[in-house]
Structures are given as C-alpha cells and as structure tokens.
C-alpha atoms as a PDB file:
ATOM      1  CA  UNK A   1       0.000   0.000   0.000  1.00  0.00           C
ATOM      2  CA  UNK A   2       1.406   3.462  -0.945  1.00  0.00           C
ATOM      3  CA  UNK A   3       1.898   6.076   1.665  1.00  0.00           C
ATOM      4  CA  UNK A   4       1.780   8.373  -1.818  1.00  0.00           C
ATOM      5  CA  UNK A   5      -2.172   9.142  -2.070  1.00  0.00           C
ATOM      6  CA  UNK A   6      -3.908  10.588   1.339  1.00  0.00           C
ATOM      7  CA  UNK A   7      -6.941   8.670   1.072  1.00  0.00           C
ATOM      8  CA  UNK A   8      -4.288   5.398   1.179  1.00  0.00           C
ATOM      9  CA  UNK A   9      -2.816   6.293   4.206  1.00  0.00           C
ATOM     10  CA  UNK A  10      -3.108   3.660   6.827  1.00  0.00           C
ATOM     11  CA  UNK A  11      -2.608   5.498  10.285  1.00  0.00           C
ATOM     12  CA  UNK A  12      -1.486   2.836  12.283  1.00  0.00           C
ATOM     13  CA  UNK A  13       1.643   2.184   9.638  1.00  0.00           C
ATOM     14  CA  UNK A  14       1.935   6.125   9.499  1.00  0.00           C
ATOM     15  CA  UNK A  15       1.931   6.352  13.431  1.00  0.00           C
ATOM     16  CA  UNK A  16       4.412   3.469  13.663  1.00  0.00           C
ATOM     17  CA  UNK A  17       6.680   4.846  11.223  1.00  0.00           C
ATOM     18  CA  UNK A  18       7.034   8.225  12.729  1.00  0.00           C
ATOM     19  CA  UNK A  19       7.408   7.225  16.141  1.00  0.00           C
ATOM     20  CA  UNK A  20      10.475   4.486  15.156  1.00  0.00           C
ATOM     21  CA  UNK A  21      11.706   7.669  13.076  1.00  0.00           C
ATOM     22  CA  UNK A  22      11.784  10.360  15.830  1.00  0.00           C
ATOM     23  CA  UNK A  23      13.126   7.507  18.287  1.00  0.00           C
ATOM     24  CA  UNK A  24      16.148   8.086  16.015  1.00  0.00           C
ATOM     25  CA  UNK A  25      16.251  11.268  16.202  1.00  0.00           C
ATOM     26  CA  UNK A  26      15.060  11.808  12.806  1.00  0.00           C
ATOM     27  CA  UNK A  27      13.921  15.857  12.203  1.00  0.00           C
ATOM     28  CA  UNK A  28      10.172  16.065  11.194  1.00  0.00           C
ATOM     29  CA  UNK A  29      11.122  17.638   7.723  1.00  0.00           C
ATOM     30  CA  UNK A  30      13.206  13.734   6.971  1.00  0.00           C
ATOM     31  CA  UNK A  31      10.474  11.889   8.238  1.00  0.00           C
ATOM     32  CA  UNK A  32       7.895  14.204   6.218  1.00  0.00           C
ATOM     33  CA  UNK A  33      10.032  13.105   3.478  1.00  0.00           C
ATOM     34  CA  UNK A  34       9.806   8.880   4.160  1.00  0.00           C
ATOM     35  CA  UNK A  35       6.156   9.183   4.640  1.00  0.00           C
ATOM     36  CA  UNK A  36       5.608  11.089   1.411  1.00  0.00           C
ATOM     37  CA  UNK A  37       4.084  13.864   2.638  1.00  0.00           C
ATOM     38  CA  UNK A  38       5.106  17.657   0.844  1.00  0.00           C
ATOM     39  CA  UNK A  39       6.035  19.036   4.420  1.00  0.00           C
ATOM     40  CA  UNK A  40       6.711  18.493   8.000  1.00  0.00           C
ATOM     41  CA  UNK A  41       3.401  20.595   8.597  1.00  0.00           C
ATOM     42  CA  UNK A  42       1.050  19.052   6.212  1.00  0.00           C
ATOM     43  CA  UNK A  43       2.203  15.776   7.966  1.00  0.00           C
ATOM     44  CA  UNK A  44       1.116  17.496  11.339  1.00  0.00           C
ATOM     45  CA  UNK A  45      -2.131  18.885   9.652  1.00  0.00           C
ATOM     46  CA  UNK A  46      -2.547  15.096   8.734  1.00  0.00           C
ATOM     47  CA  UNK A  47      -1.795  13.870  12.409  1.00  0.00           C
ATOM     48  CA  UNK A  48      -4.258  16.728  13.762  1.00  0.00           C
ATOM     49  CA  UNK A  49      -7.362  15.259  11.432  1.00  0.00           C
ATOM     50  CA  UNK A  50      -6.450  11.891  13.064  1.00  0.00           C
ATOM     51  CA  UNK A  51      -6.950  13.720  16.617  1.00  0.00           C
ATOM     52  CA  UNK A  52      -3.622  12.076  17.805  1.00  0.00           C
ATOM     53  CA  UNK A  53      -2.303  14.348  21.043  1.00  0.00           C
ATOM     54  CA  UNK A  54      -0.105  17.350  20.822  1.00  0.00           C
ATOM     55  CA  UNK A  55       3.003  15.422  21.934  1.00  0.00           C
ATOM     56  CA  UNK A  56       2.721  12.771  19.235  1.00  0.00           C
ATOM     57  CA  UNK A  57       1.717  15.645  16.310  1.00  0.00           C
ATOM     58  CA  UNK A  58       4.816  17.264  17.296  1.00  0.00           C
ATOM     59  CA  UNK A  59       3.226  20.998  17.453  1.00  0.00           C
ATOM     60  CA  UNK A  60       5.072  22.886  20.450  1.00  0.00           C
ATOM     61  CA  UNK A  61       3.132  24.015  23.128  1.00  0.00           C
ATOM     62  CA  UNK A  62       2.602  27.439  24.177  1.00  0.00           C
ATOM     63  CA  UNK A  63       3.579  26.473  28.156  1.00  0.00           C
ATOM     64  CA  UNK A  64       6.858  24.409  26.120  1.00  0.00           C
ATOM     65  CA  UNK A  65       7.670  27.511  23.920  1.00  0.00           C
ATOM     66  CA  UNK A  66       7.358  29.678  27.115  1.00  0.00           C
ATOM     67  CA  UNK A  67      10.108  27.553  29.093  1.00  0.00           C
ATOM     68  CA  UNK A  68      12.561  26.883  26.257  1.00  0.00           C
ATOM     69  CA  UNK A  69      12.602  30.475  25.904  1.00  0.00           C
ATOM     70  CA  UNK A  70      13.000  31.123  29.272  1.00  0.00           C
ATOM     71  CA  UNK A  71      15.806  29.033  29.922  1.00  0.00           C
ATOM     72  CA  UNK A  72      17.800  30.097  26.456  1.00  0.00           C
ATOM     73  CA  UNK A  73      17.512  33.509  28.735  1.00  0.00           C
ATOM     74  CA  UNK A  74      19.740  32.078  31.425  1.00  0.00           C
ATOM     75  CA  UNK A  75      16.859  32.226  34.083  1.00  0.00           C
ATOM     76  CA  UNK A  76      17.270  28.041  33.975  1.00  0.00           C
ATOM     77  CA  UNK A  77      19.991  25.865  33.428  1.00  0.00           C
ATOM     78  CA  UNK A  78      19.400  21.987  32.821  1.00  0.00           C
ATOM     79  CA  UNK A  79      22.027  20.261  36.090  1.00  0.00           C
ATOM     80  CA  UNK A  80      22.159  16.759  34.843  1.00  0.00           C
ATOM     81  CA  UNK A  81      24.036  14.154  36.604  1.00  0.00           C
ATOM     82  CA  UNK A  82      26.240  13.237  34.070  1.00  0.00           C
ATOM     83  CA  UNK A  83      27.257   9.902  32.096  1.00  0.00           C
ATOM     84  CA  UNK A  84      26.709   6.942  34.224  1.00  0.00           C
ATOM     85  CA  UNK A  85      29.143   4.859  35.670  1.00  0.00           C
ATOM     86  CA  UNK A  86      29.000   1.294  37.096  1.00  0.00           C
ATOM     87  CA  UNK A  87      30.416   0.857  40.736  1.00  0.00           C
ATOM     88  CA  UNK A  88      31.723  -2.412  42.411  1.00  0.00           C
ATOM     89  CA  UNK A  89      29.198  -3.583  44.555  1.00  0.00           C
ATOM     90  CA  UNK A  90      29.427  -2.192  48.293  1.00  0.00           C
ATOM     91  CA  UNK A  91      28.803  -5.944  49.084  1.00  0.00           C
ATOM     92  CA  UNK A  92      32.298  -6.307  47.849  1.00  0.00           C
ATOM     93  CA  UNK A  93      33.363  -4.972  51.040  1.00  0.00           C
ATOM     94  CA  UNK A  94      31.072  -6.491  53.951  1.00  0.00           C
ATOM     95  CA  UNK A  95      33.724  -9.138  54.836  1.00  0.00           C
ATOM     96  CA  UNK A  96      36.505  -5.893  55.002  1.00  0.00           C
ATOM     97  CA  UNK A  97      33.616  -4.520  57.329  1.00  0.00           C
ATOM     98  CA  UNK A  98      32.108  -7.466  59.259  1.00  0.00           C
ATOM     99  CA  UNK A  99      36.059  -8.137  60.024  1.00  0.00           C
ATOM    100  CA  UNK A 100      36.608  -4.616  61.739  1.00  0.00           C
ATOM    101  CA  UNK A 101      33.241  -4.805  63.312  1.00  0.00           C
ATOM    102  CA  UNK A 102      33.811  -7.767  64.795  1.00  0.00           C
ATOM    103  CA  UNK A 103      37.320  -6.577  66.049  1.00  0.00           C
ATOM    104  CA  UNK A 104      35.556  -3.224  67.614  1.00  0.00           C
ATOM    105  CA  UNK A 105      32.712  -5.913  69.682  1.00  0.00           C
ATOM    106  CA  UNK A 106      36.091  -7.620  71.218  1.00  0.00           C
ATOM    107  CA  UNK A 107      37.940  -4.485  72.154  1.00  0.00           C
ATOM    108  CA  UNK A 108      34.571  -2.740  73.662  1.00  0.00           C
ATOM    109  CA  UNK A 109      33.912  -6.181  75.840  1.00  0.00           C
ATOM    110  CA  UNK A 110      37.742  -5.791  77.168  1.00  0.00           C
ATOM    111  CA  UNK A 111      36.846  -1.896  78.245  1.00  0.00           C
ATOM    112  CA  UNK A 112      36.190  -3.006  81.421  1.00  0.00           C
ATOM    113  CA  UNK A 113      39.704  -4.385  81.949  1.00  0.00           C
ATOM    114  CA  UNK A 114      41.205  -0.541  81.136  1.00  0.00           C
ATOM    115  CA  UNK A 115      40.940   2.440  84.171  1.00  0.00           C
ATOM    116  CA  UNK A 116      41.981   5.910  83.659  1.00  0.00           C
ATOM    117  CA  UNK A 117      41.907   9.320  85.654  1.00  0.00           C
ATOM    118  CA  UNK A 118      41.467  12.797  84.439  1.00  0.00           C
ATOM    119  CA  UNK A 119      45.432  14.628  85.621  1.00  0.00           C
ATOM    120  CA  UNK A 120      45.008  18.046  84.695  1.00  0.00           C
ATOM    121  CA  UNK A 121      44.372  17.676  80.932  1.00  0.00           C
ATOM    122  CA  UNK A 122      46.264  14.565  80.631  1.00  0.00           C
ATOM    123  CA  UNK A 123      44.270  11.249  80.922  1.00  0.00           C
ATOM    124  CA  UNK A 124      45.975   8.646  82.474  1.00  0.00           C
ATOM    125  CA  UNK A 125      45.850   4.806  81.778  1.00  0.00           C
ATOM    126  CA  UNK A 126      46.240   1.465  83.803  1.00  0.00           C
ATOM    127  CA  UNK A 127      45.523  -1.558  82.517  1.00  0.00           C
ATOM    128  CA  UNK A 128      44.055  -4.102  84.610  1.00  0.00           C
ATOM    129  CA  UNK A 129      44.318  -7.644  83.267  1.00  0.00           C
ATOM    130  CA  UNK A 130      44.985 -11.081  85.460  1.00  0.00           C
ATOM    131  CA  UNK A 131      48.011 -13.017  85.656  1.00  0.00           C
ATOM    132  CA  UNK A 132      49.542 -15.862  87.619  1.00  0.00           C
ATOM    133  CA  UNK A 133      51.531 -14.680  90.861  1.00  0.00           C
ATOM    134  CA  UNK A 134      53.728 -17.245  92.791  1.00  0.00           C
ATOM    135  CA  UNK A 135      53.915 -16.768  96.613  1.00  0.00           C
ATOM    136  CA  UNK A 136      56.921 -18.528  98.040  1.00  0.00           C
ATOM    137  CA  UNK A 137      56.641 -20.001 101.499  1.00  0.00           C
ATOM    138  CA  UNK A 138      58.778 -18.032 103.183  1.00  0.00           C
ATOM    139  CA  UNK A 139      56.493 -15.396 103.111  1.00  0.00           C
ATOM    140  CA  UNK A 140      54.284 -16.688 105.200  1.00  0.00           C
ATOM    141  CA  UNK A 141      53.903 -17.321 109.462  1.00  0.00           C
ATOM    142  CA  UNK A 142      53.437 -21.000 110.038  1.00  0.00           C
ATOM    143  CA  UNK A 143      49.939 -20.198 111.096  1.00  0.00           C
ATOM    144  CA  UNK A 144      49.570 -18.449 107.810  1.00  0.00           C
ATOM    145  CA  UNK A 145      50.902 -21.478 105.824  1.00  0.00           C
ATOM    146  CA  UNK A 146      49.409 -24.463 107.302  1.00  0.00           C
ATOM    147  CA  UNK A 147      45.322 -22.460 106.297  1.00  0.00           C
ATOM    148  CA  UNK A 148      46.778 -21.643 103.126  1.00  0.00           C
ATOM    149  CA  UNK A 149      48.341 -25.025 102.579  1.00  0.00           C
ATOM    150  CA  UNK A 150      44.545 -26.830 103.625  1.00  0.00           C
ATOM    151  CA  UNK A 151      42.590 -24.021 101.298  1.00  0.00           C
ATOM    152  CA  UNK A 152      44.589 -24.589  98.087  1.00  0.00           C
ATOM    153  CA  UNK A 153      45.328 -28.310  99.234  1.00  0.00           C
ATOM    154  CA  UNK A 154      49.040 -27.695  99.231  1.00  0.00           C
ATOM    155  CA  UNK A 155      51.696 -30.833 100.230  1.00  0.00           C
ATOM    156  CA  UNK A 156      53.815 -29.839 103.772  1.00  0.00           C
ATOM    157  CA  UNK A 157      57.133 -30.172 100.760  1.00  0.00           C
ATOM    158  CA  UNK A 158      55.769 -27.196  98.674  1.00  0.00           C
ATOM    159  CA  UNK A 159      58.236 -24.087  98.175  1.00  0.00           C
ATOM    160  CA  UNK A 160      55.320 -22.140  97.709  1.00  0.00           C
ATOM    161  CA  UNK A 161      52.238 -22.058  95.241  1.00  0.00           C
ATOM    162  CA  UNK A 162      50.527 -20.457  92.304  1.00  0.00           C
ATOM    163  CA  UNK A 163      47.416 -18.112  92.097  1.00  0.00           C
ATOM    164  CA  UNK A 164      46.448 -18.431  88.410  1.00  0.00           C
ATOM    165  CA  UNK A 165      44.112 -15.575  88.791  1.00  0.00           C
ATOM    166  CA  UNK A 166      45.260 -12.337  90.831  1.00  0.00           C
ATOM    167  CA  UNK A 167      44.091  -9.001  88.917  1.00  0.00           C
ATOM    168  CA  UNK A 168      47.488  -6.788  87.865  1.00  0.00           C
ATOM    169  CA  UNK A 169      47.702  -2.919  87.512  1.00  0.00           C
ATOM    170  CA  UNK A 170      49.879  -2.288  84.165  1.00  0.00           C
ATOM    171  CA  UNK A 171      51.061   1.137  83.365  1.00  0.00           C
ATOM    172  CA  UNK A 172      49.188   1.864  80.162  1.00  0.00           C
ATOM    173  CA  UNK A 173      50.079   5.473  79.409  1.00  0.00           C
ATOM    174  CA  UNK A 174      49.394   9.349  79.431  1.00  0.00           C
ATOM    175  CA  UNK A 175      47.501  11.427  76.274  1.00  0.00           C
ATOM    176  CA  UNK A 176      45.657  14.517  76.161  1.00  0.00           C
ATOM    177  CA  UNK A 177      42.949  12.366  74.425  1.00  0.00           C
ATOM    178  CA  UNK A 178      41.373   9.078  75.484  1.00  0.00           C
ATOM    179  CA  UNK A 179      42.693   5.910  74.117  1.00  0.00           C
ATOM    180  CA  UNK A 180      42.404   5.141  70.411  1.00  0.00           C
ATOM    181  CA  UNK A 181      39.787   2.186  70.747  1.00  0.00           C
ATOM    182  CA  UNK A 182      37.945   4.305  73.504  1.00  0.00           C
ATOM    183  CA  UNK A 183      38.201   7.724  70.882  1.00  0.00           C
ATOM    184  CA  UNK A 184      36.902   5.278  67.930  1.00  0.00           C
ATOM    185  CA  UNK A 185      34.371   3.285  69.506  1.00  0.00           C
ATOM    186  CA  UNK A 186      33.089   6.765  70.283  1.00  0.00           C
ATOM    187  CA  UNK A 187      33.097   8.321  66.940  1.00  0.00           C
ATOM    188  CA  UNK A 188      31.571   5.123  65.907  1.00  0.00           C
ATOM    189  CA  UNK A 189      28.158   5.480  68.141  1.00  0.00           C
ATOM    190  CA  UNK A 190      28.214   9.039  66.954  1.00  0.00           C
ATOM    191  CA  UNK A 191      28.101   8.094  63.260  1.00  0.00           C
ATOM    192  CA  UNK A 192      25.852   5.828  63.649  1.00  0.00           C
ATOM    193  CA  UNK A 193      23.332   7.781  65.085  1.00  0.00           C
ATOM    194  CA  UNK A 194      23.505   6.682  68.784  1.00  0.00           C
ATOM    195  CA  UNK A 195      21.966   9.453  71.530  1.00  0.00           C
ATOM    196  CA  UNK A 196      25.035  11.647  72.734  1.00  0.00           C
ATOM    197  CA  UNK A 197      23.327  12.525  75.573  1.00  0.00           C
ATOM    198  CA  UNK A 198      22.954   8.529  76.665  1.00  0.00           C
ATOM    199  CA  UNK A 199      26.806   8.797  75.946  1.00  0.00           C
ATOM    200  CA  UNK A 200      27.732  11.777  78.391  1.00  0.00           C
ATOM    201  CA  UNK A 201      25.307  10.073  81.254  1.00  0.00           C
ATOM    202  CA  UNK A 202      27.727   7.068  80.552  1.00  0.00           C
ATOM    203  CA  UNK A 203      31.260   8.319  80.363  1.00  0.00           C
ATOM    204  CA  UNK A 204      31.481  12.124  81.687  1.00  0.00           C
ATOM    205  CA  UNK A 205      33.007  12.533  85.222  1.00  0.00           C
ATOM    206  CA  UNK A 206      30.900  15.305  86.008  1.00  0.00           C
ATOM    207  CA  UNK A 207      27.314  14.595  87.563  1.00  0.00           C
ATOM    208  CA  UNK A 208      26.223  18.535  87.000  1.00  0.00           C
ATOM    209  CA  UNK A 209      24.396  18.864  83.744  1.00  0.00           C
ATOM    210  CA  UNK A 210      27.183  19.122  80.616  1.00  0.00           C
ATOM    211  CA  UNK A 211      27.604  22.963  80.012  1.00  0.00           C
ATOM    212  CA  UNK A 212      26.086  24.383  76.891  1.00  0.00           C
ATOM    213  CA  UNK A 213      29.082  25.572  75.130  1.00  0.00           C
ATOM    214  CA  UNK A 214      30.376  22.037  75.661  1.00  0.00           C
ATOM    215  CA  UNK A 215      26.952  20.687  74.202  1.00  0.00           C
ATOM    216  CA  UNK A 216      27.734  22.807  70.872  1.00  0.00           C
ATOM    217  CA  UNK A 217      31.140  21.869  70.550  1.00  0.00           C
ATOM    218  CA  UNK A 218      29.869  18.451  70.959  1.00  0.00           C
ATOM    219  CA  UNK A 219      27.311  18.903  67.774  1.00  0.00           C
ATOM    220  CA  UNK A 220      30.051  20.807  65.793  1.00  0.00           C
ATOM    221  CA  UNK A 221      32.534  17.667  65.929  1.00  0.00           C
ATOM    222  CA  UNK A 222      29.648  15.056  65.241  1.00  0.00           C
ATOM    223  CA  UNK A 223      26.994  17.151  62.835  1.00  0.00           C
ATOM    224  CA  UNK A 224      29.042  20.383  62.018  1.00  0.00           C
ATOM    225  CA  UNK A 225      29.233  21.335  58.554  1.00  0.00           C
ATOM    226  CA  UNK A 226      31.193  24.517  57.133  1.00  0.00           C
ATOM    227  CA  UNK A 227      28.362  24.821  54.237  1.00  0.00           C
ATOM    228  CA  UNK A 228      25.962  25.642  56.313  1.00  0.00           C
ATOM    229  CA  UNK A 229      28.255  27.952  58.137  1.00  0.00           C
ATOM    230  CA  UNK A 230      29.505  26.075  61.199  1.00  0.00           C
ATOM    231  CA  UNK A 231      33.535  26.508  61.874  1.00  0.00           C
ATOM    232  CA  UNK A 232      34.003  23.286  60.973  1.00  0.00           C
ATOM    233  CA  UNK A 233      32.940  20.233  59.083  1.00  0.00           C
ATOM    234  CA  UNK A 234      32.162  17.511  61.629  1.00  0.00           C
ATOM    235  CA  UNK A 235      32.630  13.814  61.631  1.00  0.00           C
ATOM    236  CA  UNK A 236      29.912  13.161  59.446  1.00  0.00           C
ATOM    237  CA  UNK A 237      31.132  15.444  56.765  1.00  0.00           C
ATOM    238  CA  UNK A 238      34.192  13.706  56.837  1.00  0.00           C
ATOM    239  CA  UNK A 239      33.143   9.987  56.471  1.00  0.00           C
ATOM    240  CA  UNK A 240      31.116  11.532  53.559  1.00  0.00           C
ATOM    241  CA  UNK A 241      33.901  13.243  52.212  1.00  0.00           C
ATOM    242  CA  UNK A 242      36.151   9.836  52.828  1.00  0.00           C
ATOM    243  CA  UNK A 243      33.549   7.449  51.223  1.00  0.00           C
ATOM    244  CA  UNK A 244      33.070   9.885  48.102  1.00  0.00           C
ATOM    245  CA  UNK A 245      37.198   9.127  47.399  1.00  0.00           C
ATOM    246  CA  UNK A 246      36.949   5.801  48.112  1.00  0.00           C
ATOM    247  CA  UNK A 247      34.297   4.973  45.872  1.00  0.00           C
ATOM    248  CA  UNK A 248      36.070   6.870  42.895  1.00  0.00           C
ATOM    249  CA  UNK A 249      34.571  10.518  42.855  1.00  0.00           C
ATOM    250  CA  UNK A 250      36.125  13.650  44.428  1.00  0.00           C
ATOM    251  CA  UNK A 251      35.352  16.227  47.315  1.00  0.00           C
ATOM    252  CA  UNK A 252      34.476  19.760  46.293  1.00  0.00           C
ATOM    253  CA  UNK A 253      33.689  22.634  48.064  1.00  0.00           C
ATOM    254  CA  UNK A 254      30.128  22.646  49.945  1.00  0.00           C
ATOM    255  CA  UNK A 255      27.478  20.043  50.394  1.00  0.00           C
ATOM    256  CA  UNK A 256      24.852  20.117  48.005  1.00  0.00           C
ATOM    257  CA  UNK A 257      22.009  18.274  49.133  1.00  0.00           C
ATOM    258  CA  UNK A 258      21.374  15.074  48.705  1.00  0.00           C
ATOM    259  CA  UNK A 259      18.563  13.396  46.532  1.00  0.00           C
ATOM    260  CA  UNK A 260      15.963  11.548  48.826  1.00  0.00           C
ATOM    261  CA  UNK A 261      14.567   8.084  47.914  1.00  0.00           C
ATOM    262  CA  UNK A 262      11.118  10.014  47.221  1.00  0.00           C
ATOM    263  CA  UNK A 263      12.459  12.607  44.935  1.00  0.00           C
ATOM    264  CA  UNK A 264      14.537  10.275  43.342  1.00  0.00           C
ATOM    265  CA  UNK A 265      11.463   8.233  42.457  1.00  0.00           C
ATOM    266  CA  UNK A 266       9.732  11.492  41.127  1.00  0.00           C
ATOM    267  CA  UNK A 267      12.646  12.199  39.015  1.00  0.00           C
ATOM    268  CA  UNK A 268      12.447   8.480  37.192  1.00  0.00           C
ATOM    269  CA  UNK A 269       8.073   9.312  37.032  1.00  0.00           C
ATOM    270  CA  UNK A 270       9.008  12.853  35.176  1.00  0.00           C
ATOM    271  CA  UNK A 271      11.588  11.040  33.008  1.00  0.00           C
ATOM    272  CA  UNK A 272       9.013   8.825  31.928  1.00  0.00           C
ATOM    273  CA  UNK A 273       6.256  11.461  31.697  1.00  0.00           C
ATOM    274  CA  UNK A 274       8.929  13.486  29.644  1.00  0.00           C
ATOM    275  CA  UNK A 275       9.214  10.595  27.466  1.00  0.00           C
ATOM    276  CA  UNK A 276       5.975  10.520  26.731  1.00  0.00           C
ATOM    277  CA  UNK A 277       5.427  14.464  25.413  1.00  0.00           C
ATOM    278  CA  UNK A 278       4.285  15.863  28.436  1.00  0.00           C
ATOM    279  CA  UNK A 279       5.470  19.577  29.556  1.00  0.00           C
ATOM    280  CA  UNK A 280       6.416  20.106  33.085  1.00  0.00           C
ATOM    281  CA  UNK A 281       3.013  22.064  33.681  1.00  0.00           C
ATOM    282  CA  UNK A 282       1.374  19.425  32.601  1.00  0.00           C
ATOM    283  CA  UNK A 283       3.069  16.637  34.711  1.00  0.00           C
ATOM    284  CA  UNK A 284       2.234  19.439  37.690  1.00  0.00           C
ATOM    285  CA  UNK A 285      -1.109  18.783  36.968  1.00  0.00           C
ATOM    286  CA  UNK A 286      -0.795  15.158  36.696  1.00  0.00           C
ATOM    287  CA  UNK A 287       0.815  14.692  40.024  1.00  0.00           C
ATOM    288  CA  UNK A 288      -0.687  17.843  41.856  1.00  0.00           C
ATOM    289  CA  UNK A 289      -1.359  14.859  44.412  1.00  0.00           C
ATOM    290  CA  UNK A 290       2.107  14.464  45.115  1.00  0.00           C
ATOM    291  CA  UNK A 291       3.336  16.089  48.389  1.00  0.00           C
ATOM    292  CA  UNK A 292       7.099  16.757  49.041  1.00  0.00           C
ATOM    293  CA  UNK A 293       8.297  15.549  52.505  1.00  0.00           C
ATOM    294  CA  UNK A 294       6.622  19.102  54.157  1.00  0.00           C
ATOM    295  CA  UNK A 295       3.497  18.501  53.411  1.00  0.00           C
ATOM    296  CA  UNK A 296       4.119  21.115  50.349  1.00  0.00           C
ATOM    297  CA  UNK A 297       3.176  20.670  46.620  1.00  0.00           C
ATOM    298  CA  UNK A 298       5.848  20.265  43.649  1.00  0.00           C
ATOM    299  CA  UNK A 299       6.001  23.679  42.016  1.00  0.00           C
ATOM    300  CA  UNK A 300       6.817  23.546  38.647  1.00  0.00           C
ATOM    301  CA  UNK A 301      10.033  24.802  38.771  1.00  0.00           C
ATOM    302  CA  UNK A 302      10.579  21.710  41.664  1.00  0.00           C
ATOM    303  CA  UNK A 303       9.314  19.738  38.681  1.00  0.00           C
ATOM    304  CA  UNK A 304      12.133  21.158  36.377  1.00  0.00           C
ATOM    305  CA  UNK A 305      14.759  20.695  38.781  1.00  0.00           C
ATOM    306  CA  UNK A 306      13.981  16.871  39.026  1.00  0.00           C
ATOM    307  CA  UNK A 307      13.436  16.470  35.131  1.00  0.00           C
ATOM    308  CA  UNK A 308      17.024  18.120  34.642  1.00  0.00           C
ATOM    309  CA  UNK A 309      18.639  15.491  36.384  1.00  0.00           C
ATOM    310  CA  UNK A 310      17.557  12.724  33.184  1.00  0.00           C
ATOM    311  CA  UNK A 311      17.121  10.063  36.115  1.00  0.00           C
ATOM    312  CA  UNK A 312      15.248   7.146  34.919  1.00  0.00           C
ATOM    313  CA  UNK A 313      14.248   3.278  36.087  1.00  0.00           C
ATOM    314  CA  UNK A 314      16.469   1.528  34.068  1.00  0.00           C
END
C-alpha cells in the first residue's frame, strides 16, 4: 500500500513509522520526506485530522515555547548528573567490614579491663588484666601457711604455690585524648546515630548537667558542617567526604544536598512522563497529588529541577 495518495494512508503504519523515526532522532522535515508527505506541517495537519495528542503531532506548546525560551535567557539551566558509571558492589566490602566490626565488639567487651583518671588535661591509663603470681613459702607465718596449705590443698614439701588468677595494675600510658579504641568506639556510636546525651550520662566525670558551650562543641565535631556555616565540618562530613574518594569521585567545596529516595522516584516518574510528550506544567497537573516531605506541593520549577537530572528506572 502506498503512503503516496492521502486517502491510502493507513494510520497505524503512518503512526508506527514516525514514532520508530523520531526515536532516532530523525527531524520532522526527513520523516515528512519517508512518509511522502510535501512538508513536515502538512504531515502534522494530517496527524491533527487523526486527533492524535499534541506530543505525538509534534506541534510545540505554548507552556513548552514559554520555558525553552525562558531558559535560552539564562533564568534556567538543565544540572544533569552526568554519564553513568557502574560501581563495584558495596557488598564487595562487607567481609573488610564485618572483620573490623567484629574486632571493635572484642575491644569494647575488654573496656572493662582498662581504668583511667582525668590529671590536669592529661588522661591517664592502667591496665588491669589477670596473671599468675607465685607466693613462696617463706612469706608466710606458720599459722599463715598451714590455712593456706589446707585451702589450696598444698603438700607440707611445697616451696610455695601459684594463684592463676590475681588481677594486675599495668602502666598503660598518658595522652591529652582518650585511648584510640575508647576515641573510635566513640566516633563510631556518633556516626551511627547513637543518643550523645545517653553517651555523656555514661562516660562524663561530672554529675552537673554538661555545660552548653560544651553541648555545641559536641554537635560541631559530630553534625558540624562549614556549608551551612559552622567553623568546621564535623565527623559526618568527613566519612562523607572519605567514602566519596573511596568509591572513585572527588570532594568539592560545599554540600549540596542530597537526593531523597522520594524525589529520586519522582525524578524516574518525570523522566518517563517526559518521554511521553508531556510539559512540566502538565506533569504538575498530573501529580498535583504528590506532596514533598513538608506537606508542600511540587512547584513547577521543583518539577524542572527533578526532570534536569535525566534520572530514569532503568
């Protein structure tokens, strides 16, 4: 069957034809051309008389004109991601983790063998751990031997005898910082979200209420973040800035913010809806049911934002 003569035209081949064309990227005027037709608009004329939707006929919206025109004024610039690239699998690493994990469980259970004072600003270590003593005979009265010789069952030829479990004090150092498993056990809880306030009941000398300034310093060096104009960027900052090297990007300036599971899943719907012909006003009106995280509605320009980024399913 010719495409050549109008009253011919079968408008399921024409439909299926254009849209394999313009998948392509194939301008209207070429696929005008394929499909016989004297012009890209008397195909569109053609498409109209079918009563196919805007988005398939090709005609540009007035709400699309309006934003390409704003943005080719600067007040809107597309922020894509970027070219994809596959990362190793973070499973890759759970034995590396579940190794040092594992490690941190042992050296918090042998805490309670470790003591240390508060000297000034210096804090001061023993190490309390149990050993085997020998106590020779001749330390003892001969009152003193014969009741230790019935408690531990001793023979009247014995030099002496052992105590396989008498608790030694071991010098274990001065720092102006707690000990390294005691400072990263710490910064642990604190990344992981435990309660600091469950912490200082647990571990600070003073039974007074912790001052406020000590409080702040305290939320600087856990949640502290120089972008949003703290004096410092605090741990979590840092094990963000650490995992972004590790897993092959690089640390910049600031802390944009980052892309919740919600939005993210609005970005792939917009994608799609983009796809599909629909302007961002439109998709507004599609999803007006859609709330952001405050309760709020997605403004269109929200709805921009999201569609710049070109996130999608697959």
């Amino acid at each position: 069957m010719s495409l050549a003569e109008p009253r011919d035209r079968n408008p399921y081949r024409t439909v299926g034809i254009l849209c394999v064309l313009r998948d392509k990227g194939v301008s209207d005027e070429e696929i005008a051309k394929k499909l016989h037709f004297n012009s890209a608009e008397a195909m569109r004329l053609q498409l109209e008389k079918w009563r196919l939707p805007e988005w398939l006929v090709g005609r540009e919206s007035k709400a699309n004109s309006k934003a390409e025109k704003t943005t080719k004024k600067g007040v809107h610039r597309s922020r894509g991601l970027g070219q994809a690239k596959e990362l190793p699998s973070a499973g890759n690493a759970t034995p590396l983790f579940k190794e040092r994990l594992e490690a941190l469980l042992e050296s918090a259970e042998q805490l309670i063998h470790m003591n240390e004072d508060l000297r000034g600003r210096h804090f001061v270590r023993t190490d309390v751990e149990t050993a085997p003593v020998f106590y020779p005979r001749e330390r003892y009265s001969r009152e003193e031997w014969d009741k230790l010789r019935k408690q531990y069952g001793l023979d009247p030829g014995d030099k002496g005898f052992w105590d396989t479990n008498v608790l030694i004090r071991l010098p274990g150092g001065a720092a102006l910082s707690p000990s390294e498993i005691e400072a990263t056990l710490i910064s642990v809880y604190a990344l992981a979200g435990g309660q600091m306030d469950l912490l200082l009941d647990a571990l600070h000398p003073d039974s007074l209420p912790v001052r406020a300034e000590i409080r702040e310093g305290i939320r600087i060096c856990v949640e502290g973040s120089r972008a949003n104009g703290d004096p410092k960027d605090g741990l979590k900052v840092l094990a963000q800035h650490l995992a972004t090297w590790v897993r092959g990007s690089e640390v910049r300036p600031g802390r944009p913010p980052a892309l919740s599971k919600a939005n993210h899943g609005f970005a792939c719907r917009i994608t799609y809806h983009r796809k599909h012909g629909l302007t961002y006003e439109e998709i507004a009106r599609k999803e007006s049911h859609r709330k952001k995280e405050d309760g709020t509605s997605y403004s269109v320009k929200d709805i921009t934002e999201l569609g710049d980024l070109g996130l999608s399913w697959s």
